[in-house]
PDB file of N, CA and C in Angstrom:
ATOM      1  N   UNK A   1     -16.904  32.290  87.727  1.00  0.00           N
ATOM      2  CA  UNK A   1     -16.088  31.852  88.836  1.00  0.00           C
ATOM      3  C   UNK A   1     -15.932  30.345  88.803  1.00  0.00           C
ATOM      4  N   UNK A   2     -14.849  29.877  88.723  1.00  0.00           N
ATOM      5  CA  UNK A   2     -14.436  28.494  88.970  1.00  0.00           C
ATOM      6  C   UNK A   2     -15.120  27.769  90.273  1.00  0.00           C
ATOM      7  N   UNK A   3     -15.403  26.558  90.135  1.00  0.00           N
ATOM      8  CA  UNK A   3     -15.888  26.245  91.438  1.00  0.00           C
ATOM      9  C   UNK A   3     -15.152  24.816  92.222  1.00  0.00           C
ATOM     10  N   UNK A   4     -14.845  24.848  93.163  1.00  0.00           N
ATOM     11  CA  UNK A   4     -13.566  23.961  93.797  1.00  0.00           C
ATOM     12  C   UNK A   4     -14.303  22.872  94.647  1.00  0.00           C
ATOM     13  N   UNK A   5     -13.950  21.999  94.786  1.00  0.00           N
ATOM     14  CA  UNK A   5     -13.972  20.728  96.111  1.00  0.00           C
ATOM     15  C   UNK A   5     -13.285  20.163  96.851  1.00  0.00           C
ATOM     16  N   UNK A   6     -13.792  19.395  97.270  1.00  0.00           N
ATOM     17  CA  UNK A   6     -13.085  18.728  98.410  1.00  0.00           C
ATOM     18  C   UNK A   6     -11.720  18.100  97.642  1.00  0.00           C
ATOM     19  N   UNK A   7     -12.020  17.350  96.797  1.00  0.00           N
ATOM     20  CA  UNK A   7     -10.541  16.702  96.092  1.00  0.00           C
ATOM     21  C   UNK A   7      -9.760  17.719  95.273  1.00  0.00           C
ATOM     22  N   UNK A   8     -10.339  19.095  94.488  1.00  0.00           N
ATOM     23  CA  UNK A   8      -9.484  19.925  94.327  1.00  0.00           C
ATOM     24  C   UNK A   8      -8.456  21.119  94.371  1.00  0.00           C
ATOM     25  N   UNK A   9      -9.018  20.879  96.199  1.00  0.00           N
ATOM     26  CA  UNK A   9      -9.336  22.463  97.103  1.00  0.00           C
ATOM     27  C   UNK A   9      -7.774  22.907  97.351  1.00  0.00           C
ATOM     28  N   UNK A  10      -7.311  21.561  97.483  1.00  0.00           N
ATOM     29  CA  UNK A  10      -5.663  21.510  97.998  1.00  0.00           C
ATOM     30  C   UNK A  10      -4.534  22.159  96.331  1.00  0.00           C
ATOM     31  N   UNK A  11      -5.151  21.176  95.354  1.00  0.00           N
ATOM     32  CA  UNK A  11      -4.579  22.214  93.974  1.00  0.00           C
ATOM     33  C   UNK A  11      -4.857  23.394  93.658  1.00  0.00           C
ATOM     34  N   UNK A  12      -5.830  23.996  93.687  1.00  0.00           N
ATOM     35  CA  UNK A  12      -6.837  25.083  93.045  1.00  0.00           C
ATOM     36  C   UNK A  12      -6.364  26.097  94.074  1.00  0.00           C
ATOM     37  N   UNK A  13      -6.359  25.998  95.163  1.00  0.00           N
ATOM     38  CA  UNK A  13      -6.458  26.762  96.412  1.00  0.00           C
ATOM     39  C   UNK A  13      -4.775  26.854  96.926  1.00  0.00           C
ATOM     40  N   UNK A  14      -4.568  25.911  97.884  1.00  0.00           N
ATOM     41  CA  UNK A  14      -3.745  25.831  98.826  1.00  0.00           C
ATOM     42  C   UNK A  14      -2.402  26.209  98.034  1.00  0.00           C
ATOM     43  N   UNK A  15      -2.367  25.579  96.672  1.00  0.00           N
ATOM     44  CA  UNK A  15      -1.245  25.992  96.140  1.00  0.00           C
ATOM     45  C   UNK A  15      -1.056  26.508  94.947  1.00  0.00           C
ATOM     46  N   UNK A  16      -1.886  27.564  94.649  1.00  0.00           N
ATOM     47  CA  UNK A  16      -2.071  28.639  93.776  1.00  0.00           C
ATOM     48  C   UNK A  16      -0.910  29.434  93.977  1.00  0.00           C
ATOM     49  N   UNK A  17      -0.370  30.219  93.086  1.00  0.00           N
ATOM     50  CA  UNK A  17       0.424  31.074  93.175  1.00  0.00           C
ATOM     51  C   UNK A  17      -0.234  32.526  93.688  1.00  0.00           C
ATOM     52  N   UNK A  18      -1.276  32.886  93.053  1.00  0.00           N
ATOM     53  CA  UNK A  18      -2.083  33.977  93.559  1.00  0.00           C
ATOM     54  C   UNK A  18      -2.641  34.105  95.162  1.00  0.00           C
ATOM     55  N   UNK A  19      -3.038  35.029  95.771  1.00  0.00           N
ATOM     56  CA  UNK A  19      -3.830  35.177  96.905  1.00  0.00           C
ATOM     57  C   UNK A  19      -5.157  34.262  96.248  1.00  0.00           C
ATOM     58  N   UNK A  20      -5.868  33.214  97.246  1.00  0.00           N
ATOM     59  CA  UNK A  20      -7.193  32.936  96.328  1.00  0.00           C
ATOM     60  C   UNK A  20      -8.067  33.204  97.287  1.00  0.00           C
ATOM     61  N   UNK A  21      -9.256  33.936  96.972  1.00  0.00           N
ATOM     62  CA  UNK A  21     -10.698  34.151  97.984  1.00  0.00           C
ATOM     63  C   UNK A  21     -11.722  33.211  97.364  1.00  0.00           C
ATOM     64  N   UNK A  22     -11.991  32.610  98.512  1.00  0.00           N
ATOM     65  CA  UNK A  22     -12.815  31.073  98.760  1.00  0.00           C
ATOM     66  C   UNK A  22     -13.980  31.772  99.285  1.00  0.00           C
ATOM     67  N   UNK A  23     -15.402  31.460  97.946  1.00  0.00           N
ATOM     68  CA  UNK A  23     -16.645  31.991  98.681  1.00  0.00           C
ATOM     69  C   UNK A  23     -17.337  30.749  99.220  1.00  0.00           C
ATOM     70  N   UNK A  24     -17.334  30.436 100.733  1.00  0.00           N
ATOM     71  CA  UNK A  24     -18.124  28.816 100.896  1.00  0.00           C
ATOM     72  C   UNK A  24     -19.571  29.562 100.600  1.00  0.00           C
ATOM     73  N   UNK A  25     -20.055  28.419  99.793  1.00  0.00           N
ATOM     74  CA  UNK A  25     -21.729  29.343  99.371  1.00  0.00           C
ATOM     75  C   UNK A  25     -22.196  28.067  99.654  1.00  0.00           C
ATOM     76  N   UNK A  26     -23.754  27.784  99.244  1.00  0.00           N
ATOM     77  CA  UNK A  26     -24.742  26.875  99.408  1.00  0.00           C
ATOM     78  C   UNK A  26     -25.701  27.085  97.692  1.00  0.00           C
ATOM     79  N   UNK A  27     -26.273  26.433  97.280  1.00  0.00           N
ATOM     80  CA  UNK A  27     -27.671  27.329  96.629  1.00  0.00           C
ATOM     81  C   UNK A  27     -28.481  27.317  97.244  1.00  0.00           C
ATOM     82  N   UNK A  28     -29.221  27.403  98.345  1.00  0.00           N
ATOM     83  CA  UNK A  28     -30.187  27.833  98.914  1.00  0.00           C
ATOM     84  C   UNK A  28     -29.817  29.256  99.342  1.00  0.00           C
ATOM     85  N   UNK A  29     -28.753  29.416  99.458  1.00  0.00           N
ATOM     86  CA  UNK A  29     -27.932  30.816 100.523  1.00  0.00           C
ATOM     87  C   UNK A  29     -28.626  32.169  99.626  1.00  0.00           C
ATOM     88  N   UNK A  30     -29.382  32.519  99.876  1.00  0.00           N
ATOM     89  CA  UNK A  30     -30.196  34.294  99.420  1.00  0.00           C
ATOM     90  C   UNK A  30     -28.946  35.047  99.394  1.00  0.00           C
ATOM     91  N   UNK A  31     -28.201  35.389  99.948  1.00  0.00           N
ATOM     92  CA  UNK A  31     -27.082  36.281 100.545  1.00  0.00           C
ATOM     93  C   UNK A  31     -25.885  35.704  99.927  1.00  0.00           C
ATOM     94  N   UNK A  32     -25.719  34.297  99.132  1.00  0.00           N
ATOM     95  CA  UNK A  32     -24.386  34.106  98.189  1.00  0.00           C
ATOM     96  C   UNK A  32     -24.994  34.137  96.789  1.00  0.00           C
ATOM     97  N   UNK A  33     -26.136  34.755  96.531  1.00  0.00           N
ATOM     98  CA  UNK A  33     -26.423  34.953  95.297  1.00  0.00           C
ATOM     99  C   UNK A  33     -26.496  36.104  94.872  1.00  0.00           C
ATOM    100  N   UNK A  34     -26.604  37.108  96.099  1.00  0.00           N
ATOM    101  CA  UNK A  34     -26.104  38.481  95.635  1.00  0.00           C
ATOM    102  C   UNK A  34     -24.769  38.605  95.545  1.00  0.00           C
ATOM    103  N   UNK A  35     -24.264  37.849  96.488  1.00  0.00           N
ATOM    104  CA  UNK A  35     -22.925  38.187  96.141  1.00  0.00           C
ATOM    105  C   UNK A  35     -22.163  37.814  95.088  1.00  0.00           C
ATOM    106  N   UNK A  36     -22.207  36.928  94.453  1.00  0.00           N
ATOM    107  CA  UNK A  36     -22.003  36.338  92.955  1.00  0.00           C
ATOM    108  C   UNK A  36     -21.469  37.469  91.961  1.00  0.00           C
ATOM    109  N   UNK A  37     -22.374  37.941  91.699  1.00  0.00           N
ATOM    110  CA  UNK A  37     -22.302  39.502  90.733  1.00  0.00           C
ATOM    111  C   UNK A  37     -20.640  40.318  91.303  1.00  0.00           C
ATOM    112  N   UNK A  38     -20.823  40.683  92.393  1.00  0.00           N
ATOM    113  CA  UNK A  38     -20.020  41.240  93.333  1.00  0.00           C
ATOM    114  C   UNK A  38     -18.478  40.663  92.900  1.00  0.00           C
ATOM    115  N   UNK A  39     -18.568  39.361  92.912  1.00  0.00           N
ATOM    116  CA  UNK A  39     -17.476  38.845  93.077  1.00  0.00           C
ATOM    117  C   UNK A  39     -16.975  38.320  91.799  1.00  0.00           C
ATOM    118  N   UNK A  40     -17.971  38.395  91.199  1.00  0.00           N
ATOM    119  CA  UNK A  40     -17.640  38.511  89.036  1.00  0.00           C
ATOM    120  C   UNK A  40     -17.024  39.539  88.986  1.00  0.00           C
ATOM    121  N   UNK A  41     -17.498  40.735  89.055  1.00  0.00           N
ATOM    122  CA  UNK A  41     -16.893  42.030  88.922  1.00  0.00           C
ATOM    123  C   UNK A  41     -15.504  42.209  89.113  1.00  0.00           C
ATOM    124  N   UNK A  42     -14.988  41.752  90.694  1.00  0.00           N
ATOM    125  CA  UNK A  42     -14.225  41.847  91.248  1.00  0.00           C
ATOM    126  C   UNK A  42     -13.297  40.808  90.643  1.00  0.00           C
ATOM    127  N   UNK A  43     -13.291  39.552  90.122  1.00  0.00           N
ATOM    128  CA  UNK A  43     -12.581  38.505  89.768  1.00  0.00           C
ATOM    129  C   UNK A  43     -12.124  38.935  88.063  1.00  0.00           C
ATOM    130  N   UNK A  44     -13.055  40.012  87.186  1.00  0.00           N
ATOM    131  CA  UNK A  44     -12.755  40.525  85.748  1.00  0.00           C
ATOM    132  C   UNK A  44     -11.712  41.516  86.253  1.00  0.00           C
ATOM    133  N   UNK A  45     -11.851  42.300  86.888  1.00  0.00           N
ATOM    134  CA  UNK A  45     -10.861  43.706  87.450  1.00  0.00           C
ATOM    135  C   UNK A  45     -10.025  43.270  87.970  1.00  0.00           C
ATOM    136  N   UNK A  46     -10.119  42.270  88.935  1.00  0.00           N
ATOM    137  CA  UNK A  46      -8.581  41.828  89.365  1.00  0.00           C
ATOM    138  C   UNK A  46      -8.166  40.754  89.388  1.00  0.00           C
ATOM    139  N   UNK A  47      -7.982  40.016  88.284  1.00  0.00           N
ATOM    140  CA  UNK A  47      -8.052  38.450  88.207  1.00  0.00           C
ATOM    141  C   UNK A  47      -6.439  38.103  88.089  1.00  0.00           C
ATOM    142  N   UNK A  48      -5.795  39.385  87.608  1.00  0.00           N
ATOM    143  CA  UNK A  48      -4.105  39.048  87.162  1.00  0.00           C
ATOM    144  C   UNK A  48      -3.411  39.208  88.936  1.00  0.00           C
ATOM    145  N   UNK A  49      -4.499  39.476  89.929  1.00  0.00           N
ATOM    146  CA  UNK A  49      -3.726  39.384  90.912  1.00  0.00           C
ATOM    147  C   UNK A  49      -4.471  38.652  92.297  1.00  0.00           C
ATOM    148  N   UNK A  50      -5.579  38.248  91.917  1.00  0.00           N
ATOM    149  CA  UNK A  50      -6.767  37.920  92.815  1.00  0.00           C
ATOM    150  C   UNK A  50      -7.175  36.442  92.129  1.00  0.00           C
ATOM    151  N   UNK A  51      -6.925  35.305  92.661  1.00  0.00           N
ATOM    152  CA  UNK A  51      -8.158  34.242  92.041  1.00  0.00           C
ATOM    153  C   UNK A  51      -9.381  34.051  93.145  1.00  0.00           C
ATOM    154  N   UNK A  52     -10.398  34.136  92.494  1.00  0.00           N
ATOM    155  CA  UNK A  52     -11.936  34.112  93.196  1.00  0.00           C
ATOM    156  C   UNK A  52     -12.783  32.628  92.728  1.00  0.00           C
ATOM    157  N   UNK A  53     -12.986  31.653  93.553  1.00  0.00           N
ATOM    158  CA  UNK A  53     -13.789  30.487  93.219  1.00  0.00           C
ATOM    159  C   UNK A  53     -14.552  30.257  94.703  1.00  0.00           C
ATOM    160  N   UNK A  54     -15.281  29.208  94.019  1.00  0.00           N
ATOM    161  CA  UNK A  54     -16.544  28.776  94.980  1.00  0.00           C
ATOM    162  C   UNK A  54     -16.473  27.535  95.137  1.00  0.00           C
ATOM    163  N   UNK A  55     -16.764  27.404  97.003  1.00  0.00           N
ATOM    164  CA  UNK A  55     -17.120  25.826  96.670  1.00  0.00           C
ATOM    165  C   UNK A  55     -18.477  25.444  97.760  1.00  0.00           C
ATOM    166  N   UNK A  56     -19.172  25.016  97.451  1.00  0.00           N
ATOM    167  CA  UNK A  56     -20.289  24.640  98.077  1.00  0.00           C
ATOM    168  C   UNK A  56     -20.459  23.403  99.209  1.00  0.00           C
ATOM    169  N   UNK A  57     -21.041  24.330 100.650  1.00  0.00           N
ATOM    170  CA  UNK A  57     -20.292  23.710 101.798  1.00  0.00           C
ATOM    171  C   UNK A  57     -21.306  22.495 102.033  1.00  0.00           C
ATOM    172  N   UNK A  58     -22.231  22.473 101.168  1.00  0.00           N
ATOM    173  CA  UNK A  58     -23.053  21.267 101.284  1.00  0.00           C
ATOM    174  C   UNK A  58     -22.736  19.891 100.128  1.00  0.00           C
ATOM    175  N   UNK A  59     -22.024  19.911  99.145  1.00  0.00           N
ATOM    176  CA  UNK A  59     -21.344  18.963  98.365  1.00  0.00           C
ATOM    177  C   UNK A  59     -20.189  18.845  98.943  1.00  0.00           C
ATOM    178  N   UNK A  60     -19.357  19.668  99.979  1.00  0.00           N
ATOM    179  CA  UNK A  60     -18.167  19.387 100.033  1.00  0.00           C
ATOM    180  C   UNK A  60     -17.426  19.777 101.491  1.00  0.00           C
ATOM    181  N   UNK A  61     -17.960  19.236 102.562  1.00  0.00           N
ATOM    182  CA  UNK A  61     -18.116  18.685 103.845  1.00  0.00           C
ATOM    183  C   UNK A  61     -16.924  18.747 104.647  1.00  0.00           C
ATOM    184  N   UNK A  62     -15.886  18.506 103.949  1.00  0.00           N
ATOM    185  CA  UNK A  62     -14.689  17.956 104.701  1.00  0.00           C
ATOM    186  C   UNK A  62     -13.991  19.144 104.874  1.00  0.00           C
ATOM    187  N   UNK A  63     -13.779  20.140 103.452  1.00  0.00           N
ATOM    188  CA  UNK A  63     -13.234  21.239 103.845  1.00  0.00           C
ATOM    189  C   UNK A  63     -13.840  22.352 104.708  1.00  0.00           C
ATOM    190  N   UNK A  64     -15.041  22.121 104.438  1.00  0.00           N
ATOM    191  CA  UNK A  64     -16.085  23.259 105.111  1.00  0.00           C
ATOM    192  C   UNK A  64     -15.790  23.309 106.765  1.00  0.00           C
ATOM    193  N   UNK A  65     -15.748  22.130 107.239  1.00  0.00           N
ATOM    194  CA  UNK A  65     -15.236  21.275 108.363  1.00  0.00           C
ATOM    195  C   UNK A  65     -13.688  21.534 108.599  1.00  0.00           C
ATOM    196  N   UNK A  66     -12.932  21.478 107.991  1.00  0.00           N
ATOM    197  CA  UNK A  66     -11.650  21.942 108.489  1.00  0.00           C
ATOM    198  C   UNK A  66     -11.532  23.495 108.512  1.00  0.00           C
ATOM    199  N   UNK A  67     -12.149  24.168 107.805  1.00  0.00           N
ATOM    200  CA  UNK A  67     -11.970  25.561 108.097  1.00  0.00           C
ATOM    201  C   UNK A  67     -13.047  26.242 108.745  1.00  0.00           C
ATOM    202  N   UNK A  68     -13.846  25.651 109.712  1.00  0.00           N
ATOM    203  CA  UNK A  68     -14.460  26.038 110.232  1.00  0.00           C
ATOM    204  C   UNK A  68     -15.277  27.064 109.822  1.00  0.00           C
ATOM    205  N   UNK A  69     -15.950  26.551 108.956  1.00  0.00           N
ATOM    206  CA  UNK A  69     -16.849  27.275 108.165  1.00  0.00           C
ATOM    207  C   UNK A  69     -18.682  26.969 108.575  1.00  0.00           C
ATOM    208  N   UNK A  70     -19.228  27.936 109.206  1.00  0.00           N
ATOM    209  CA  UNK A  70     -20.640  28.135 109.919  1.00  0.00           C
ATOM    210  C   UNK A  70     -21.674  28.160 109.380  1.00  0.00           C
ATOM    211  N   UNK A  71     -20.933  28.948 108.260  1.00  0.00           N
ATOM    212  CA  UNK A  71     -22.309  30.092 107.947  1.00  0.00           C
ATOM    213  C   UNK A  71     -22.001  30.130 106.753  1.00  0.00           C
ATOM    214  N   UNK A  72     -23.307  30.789 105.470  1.00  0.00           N
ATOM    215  CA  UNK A  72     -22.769  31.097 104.369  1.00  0.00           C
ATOM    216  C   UNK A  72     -23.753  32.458 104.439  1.00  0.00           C
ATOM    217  N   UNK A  73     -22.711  33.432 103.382  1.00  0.00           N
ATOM    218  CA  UNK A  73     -21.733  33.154 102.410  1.00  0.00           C
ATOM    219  C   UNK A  73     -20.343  33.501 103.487  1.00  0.00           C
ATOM    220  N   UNK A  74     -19.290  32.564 103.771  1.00  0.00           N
ATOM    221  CA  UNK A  74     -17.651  32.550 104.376  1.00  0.00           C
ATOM    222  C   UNK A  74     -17.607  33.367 103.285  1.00  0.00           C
ATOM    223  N   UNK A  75     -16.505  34.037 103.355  1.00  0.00           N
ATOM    224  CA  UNK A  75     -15.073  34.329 102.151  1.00  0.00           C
ATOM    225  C   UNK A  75     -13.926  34.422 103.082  1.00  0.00           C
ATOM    226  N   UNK A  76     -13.058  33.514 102.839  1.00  0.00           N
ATOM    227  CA  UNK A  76     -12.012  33.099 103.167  1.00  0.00           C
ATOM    228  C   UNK A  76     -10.795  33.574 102.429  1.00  0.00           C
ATOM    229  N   UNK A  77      -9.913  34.402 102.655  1.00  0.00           N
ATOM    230  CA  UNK A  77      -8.512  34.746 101.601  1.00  0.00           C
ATOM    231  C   UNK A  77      -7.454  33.403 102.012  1.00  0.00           C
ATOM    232  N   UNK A  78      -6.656  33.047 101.300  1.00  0.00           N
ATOM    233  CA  UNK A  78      -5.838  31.953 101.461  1.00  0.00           C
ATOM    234  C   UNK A  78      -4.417  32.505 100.834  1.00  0.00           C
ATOM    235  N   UNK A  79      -3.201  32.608 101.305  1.00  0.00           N
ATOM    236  CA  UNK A  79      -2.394  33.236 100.392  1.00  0.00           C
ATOM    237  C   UNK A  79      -1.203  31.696 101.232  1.00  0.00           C
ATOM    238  N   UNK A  80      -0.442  31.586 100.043  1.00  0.00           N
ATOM    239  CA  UNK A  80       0.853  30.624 100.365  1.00  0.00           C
ATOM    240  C   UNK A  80       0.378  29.624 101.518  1.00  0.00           C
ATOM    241  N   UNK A  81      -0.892  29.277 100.841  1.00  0.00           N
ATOM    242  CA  UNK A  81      -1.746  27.604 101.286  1.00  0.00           C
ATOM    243  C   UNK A  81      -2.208  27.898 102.808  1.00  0.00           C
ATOM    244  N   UNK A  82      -2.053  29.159 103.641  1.00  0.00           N
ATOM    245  CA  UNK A  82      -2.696  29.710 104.621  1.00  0.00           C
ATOM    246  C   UNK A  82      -3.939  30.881 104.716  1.00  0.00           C
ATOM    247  N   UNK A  83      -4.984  30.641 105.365  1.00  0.00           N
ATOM    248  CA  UNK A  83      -5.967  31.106 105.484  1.00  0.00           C
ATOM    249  C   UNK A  83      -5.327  32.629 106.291  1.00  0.00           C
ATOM    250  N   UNK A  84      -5.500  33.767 105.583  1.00  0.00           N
ATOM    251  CA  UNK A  84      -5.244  34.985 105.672  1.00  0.00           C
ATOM    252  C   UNK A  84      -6.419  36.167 106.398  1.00  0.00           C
ATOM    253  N   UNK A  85      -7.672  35.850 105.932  1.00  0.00           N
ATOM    254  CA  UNK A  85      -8.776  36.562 106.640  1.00  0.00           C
ATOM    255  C   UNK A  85     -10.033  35.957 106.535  1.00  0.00           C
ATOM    256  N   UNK A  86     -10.476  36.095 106.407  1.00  0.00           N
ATOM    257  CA  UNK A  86     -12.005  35.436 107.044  1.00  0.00           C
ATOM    258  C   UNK A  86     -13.172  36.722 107.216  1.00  0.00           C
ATOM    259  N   UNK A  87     -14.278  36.402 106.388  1.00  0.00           N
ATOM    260  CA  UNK A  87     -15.627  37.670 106.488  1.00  0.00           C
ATOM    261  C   UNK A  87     -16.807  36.797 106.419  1.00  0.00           C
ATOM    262  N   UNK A  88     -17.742  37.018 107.075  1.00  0.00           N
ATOM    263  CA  UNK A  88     -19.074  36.335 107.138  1.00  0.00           C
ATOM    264  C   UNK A  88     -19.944  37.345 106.425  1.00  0.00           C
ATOM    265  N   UNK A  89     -20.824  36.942 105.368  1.00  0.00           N
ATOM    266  CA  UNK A  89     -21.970  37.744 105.233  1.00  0.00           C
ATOM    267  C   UNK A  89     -21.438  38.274 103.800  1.00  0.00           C
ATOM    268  N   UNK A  90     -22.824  38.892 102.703  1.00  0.00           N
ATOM    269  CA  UNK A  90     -22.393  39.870 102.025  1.00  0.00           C
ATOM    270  C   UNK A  90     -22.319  41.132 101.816  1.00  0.00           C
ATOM    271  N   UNK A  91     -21.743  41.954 101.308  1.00  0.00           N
ATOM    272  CA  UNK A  91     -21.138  42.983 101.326  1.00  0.00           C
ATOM    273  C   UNK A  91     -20.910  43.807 100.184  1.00  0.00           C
ATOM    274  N   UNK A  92     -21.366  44.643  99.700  1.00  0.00           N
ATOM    275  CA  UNK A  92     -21.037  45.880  98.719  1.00  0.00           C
ATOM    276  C   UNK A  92     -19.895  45.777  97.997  1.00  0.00           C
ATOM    277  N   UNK A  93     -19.451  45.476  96.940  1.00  0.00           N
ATOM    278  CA  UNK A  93     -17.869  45.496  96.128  1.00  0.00           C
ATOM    279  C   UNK A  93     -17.150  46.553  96.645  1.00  0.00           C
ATOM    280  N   UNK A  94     -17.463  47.931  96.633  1.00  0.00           N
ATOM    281  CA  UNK A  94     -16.947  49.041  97.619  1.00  0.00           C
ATOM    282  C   UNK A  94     -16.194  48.357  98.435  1.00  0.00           C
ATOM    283  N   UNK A  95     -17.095  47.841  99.716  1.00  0.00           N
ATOM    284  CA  UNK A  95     -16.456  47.824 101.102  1.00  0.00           C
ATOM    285  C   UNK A  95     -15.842  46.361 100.976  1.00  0.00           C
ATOM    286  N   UNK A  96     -15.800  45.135 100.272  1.00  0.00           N
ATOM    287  CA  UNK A  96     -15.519  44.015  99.813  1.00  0.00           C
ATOM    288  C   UNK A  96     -13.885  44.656  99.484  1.00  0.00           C
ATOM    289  N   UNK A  97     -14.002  45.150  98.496  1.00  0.00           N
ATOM    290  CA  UNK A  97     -12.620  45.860  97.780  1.00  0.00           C
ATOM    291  C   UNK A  97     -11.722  46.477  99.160  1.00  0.00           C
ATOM    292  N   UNK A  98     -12.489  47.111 100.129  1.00  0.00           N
ATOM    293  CA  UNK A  98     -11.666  47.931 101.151  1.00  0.00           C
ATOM    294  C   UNK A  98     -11.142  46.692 101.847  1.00  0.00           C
ATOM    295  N   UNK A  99     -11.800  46.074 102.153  1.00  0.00           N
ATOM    296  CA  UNK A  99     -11.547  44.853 103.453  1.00  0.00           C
ATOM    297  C   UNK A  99     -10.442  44.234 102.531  1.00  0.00           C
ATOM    298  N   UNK A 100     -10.162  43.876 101.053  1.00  0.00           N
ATOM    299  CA  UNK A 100      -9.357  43.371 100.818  1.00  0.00           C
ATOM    300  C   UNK A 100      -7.703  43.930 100.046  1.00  0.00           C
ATOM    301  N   UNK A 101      -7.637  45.202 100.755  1.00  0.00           N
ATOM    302  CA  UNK A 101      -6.891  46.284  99.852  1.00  0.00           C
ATOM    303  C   UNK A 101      -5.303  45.740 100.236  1.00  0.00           C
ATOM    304  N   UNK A 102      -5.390  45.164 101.760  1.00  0.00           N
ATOM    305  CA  UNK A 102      -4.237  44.738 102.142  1.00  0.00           C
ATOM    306  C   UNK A 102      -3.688  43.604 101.589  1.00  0.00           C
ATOM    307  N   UNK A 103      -4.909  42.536 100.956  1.00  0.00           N
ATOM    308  CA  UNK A 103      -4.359  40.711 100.199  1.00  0.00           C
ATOM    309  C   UNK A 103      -4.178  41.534  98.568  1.00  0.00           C
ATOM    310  N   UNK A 104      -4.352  42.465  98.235  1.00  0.00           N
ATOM    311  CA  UNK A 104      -4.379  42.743  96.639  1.00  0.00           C
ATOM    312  C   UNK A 104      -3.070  43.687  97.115  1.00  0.00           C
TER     313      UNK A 104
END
């Protein structure tokens, strides 16, 4: 998974052509390291229609802060430089995949 910042969040992200899901993680976060795997999986299987990157809300402050981001692990969908859904916590690829059947 690619991993994004504050100075590249606006290229990488906002104006991607793809839907992009933004995991705000930490490394301390227990719960964005399971999800990792999860979201490998999910980023090999659907990468021609899904981009999946990370950006870490403790190196990179400003965005974490504009999107009102609390807690980790966020996943944030962003489609045409707007924030589309929003999930706190991790979650099973199964039910990950369901919650996102409508951005794919």
């Amino acid at each position: 998974m690619t991993e994004v910042t504050d100075t590249d969040f606006e290229t990488e992200v906002l104006r991607a052509e793809l839907p992009v899901l933004v995991q705000f993680t930490a490394e301390w976060c227990g719960p964005c390291r399971q999800l990792a795997p999860v979201l490998g999986a999910i980023a090999s299987e659907e990468g021609d229609r899904l981009k999946i990157v990370q950006l870490d809300v403790d190196r990179n402050p400003q965005t974490t802060i504009a999107y009102g981001v609390l807690g980790t692990p966020t996943l944030m969908v962003f489609r045409d430089g707007e924030p589309v859904r929003s999930m706190v916590g991790a979650r099973p690829k199964r039910r990950l995949l369901e919650e996102l059947a409508d951005v794919l």
